[in-house]
C-alpha atoms as a PDB file:
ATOM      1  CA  UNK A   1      70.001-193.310  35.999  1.00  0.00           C
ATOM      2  CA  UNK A   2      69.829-196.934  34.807  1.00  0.00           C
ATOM      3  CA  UNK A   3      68.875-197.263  31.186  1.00  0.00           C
ATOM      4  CA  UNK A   4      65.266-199.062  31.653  1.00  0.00           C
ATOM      5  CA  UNK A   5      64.331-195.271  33.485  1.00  0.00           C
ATOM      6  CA  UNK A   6      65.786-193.192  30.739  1.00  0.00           C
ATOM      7  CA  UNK A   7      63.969-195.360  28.084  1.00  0.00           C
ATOM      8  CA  UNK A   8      60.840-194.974  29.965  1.00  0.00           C
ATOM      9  CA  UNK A   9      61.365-191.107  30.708  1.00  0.00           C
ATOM     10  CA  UNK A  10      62.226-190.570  26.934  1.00  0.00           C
ATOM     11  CA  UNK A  11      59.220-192.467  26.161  1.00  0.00           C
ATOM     12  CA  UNK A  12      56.628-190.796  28.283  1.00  0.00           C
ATOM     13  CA  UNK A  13      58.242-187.380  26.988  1.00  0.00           C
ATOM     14  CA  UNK A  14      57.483-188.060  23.344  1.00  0.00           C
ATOM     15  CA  UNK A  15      54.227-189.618  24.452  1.00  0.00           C
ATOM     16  CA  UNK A  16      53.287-186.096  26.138  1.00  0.00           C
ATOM     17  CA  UNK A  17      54.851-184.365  22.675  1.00  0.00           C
ATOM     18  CA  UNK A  18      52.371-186.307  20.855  1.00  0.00           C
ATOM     19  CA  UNK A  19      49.358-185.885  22.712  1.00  0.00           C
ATOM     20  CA  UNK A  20      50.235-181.896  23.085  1.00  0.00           C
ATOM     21  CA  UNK A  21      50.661-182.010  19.047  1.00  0.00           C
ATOM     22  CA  UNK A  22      47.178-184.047  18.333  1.00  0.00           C
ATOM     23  CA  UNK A  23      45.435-181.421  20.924  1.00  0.00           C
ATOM     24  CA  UNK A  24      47.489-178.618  18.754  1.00  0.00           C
ATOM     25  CA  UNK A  25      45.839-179.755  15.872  1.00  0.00           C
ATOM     26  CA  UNK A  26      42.277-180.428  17.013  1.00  0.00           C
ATOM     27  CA  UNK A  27      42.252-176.992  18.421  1.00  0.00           C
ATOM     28  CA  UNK A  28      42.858-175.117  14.896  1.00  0.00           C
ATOM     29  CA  UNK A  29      39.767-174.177  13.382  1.00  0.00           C
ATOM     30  CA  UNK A  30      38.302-175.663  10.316  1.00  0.00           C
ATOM     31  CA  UNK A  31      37.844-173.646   7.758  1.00  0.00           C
ATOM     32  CA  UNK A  32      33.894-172.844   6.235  1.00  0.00           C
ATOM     33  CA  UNK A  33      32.397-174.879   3.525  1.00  0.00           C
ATOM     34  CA  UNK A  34      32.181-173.248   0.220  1.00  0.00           C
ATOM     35  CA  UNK A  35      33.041-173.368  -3.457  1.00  0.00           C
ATOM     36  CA  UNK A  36      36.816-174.139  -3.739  1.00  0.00           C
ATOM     37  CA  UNK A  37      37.893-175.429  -0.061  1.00  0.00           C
ATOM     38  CA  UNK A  38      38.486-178.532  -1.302  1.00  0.00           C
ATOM     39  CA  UNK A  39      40.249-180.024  -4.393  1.00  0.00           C
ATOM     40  CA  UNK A  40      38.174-182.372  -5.008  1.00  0.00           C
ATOM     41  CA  UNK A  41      35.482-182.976  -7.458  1.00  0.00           C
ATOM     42  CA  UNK A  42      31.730-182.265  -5.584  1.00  0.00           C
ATOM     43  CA  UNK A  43      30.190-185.842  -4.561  1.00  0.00           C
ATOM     44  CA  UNK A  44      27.040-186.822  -6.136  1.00  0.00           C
ATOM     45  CA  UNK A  45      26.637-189.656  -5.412  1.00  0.00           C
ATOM     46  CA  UNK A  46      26.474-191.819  -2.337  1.00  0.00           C
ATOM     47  CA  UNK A  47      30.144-193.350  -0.874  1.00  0.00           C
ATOM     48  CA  UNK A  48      30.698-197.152  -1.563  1.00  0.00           C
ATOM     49  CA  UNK A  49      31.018-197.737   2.178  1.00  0.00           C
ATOM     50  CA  UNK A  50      27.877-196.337   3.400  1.00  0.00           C
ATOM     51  CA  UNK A  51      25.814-197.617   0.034  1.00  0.00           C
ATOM     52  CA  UNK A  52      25.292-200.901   2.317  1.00  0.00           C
ATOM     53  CA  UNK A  53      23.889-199.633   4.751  1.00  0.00           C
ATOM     54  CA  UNK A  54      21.771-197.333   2.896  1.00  0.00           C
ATOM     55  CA  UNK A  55      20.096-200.011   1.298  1.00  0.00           C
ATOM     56  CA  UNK A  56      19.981-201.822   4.767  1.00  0.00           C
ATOM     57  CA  UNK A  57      17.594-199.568   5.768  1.00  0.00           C
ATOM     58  CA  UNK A  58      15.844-198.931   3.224  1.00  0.00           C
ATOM     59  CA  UNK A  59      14.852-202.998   3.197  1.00  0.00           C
ATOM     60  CA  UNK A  60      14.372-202.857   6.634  1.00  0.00           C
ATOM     61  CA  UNK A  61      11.904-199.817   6.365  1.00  0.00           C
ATOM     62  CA  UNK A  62       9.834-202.218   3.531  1.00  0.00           C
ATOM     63  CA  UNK A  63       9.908-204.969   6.059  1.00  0.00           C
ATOM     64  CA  UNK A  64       8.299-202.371   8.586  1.00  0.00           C
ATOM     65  CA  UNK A  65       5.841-201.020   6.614  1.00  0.00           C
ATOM     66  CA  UNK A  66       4.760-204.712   5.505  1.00  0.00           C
ATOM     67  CA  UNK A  67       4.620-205.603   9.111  1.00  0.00           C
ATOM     68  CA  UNK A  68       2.657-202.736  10.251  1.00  0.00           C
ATOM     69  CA  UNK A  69      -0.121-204.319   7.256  1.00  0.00           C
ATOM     70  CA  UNK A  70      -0.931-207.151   8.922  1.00  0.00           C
ATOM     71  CA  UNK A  71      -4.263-207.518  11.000  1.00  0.00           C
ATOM     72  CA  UNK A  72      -3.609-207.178  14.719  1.00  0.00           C
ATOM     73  CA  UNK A  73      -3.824-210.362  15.811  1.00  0.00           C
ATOM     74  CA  UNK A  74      -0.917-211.511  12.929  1.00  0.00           C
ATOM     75  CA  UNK A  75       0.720-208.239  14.393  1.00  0.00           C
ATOM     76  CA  UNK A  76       0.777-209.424  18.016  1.00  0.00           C
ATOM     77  CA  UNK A  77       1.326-212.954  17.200  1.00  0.00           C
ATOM     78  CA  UNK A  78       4.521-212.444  15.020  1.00  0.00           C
ATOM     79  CA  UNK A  79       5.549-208.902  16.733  1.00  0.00           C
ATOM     80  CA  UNK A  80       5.387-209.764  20.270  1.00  0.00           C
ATOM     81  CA  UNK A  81       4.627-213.586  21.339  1.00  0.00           C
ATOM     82  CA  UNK A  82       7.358-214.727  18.980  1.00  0.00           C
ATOM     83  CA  UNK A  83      10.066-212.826  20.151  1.00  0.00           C
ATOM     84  CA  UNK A  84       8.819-213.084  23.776  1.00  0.00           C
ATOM     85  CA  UNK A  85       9.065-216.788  23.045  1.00  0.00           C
ATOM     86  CA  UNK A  86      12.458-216.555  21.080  1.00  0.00           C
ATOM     87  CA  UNK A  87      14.125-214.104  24.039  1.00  0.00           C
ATOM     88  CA  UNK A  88      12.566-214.414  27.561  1.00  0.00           C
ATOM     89  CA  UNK A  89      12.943-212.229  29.273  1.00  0.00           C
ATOM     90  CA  UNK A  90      14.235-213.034  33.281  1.00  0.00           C
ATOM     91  CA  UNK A  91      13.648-210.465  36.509  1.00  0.00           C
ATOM     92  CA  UNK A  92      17.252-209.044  37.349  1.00  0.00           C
ATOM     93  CA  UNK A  93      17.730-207.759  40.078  1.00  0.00           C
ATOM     94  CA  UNK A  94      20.341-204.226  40.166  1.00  0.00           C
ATOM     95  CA  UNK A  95      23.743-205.168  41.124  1.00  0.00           C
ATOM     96  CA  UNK A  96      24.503-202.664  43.908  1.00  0.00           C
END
């Protein structure tokens, strides 16, 4: 066998050995929540990396509620002219 095929075969072998081991260890079962699973300390409050995108949404929901305020004309003006306006919209056609 040249060397370039028993490079490739020993690379498609561990390749197989690795996705057999990930499967392996997907496949075990978790165990239940409860008092002492874990070592660490309980969380109370919320993670740094989602604490963005908490407060995200929460300004978004103010901007909502706000919105929703307005008299209907403002509403329809500002809801749906404007961004009709801003993004028209073009007839596709389906591609098949």
């Amino acid at each position: 066998m040249k060397p370039a095929l028993k490079i490739l075969a020993a690379g498609l072998l561990l390749c197989g050995a690795t996705i057999l081991s990930v499967d392996a260890v997907h496949s075990l079962p978790a165990k239940d929540a409860g008092p002492g699973v874990s070592p660490l300390p309980p969380q109370t409050a919320p993670v740094a990396a989602v604490t963005p995108y908490v407060a995200a949404q929460q300004r978004w929901q103010t901007v909502v509620s706000l919105f929703n305020q307005l008299p209907a004309d403002v509403h329809k003006k500002i809801g749906t002219e404007n961004a009709a306006r801003i993004y028209p919209l073009s007839v596709r056609r389906p591609a098949y």
